[in-house]
Protein backbone atom coordinates (compact mmCIF):
# COMPACT_ATOMS: atom_id res chain seq x y z
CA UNK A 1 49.87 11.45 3.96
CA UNK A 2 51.30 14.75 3.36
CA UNK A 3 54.70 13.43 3.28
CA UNK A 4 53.68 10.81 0.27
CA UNK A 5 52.14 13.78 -1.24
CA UNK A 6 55.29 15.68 -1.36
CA UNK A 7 57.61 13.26 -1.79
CA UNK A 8 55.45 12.24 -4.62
CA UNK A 9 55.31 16.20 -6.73
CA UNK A 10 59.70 15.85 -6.84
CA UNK A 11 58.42 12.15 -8.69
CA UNK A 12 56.47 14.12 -10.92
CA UNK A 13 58.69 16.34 -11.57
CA UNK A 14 57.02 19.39 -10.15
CA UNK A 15 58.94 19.83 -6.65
CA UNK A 16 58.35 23.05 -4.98
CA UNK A 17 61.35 25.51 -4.16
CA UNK A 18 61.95 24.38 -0.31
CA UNK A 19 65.82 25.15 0.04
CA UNK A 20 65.20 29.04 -0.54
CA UNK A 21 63.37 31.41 -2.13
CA UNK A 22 62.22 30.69 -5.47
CA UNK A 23 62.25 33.88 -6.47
CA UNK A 24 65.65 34.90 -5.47
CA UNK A 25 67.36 32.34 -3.96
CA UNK A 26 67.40 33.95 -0.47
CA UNK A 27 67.50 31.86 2.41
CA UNK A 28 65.40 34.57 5.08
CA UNK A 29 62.01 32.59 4.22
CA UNK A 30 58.60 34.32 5.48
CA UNK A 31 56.39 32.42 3.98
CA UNK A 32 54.93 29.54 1.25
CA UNK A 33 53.11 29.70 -1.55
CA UNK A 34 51.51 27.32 -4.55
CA UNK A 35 51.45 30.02 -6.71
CA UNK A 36 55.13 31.24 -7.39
CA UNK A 37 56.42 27.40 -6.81
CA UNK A 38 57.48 27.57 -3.19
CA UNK A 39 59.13 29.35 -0.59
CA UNK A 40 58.87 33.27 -0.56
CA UNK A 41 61.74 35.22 1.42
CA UNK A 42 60.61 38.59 2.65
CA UNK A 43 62.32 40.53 -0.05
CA UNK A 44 60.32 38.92 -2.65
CA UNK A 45 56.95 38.70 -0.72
CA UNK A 46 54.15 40.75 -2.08
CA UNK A 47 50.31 39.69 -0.98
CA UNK A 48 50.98 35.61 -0.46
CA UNK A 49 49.35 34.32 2.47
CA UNK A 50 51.77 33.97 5.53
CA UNK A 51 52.18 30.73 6.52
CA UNK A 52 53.77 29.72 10.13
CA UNK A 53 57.81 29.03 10.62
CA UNK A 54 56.17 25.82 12.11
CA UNK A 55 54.84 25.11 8.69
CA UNK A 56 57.62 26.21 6.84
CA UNK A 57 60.25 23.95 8.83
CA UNK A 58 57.62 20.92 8.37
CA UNK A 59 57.57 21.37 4.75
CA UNK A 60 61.10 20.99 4.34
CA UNK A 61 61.45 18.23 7.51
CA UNK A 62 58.37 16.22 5.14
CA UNK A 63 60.36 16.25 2.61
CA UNK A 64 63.93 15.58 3.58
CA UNK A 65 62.79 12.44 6.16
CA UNK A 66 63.01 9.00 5.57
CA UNK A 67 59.49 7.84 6.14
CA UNK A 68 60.83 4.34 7.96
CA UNK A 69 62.91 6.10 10.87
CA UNK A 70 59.46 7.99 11.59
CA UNK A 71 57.69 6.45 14.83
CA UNK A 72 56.13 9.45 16.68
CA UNK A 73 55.33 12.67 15.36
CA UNK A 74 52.81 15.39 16.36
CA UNK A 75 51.78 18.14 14.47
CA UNK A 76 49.41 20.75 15.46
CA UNK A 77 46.04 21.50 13.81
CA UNK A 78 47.07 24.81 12.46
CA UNK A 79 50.35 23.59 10.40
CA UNK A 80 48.12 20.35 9.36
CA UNK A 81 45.51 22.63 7.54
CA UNK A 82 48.31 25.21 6.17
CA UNK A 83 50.43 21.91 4.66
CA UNK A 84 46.88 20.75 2.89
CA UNK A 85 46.03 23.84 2.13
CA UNK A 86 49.28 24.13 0.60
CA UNK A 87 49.87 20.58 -1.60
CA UNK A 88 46.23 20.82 -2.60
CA UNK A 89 46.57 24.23 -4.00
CA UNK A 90 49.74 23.27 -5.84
CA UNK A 91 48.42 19.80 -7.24
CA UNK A 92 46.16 21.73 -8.57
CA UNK A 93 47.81 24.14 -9.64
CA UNK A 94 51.12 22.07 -11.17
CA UNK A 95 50.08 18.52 -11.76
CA UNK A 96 46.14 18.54 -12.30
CA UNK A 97 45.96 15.45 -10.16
CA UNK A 98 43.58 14.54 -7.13
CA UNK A 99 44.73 11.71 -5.27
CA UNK A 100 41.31 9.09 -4.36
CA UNK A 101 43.07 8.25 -0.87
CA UNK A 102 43.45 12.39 -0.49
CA UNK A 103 39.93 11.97 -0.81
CA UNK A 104 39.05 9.38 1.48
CA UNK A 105 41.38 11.09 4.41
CA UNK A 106 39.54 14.17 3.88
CA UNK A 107 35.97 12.70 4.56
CA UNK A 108 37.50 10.69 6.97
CA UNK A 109 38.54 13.62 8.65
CA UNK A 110 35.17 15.23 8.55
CA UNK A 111 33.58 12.90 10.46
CA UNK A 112 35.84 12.95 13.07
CA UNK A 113 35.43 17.07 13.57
């Protein structure tokens, strides 16, 4: 899902930075955030959450795959709720949009916890 979801913002037009800092264009990335567009490098950061390298590297891997050559991949818990909390903070944020099957995963996934 969250690889439709991001392949789906560059569609829109509103593709997060995820080649370098979108502040600066610095490759040294710390961290992610909805609210300056993308990637943050540690020169720029100021109070943005920190996100893992995991997360960071997924972002871009999400991104950059081609969804058919997929058969196997496992992601932990942790980089799963920091790549939601992520595209839902910048659908929000740059496209005003709520996907209904977003929806329906995310109940889904409450009754399974």
């Amino acid at each position: 899902m969250n690889i439709l979801e991001l392949k789906y913002l560059d569609y829109l037009g509103v593709m997060p930075v995820i080649d370098s800092c979108c502040k600066c264009g610095s490759t040294s990335i710390k961290t992610l955030s909805s609210d300056v567009g993308g990637f943050v490098c540690s020169k720029c950061y100021s109070n943005e959450k920190i996100v893992s390298d995991k997360t960071i590297k997924l972002i871009r891997m999400y991104y950059y795959v081609d969804i058919s050559k997929i058969t196997k991949l496992e992601v932990s818990k942790e980089a799963k709720n920091e790549i939601n909390s992520f595209l839902n903070e910048y659908y929000d944020r740059y496209t005003g949009l709520y996907l209904k099957s977003k929806n329906f995963i995310n109940n889904l996934n409450k009754l399974t916890v």
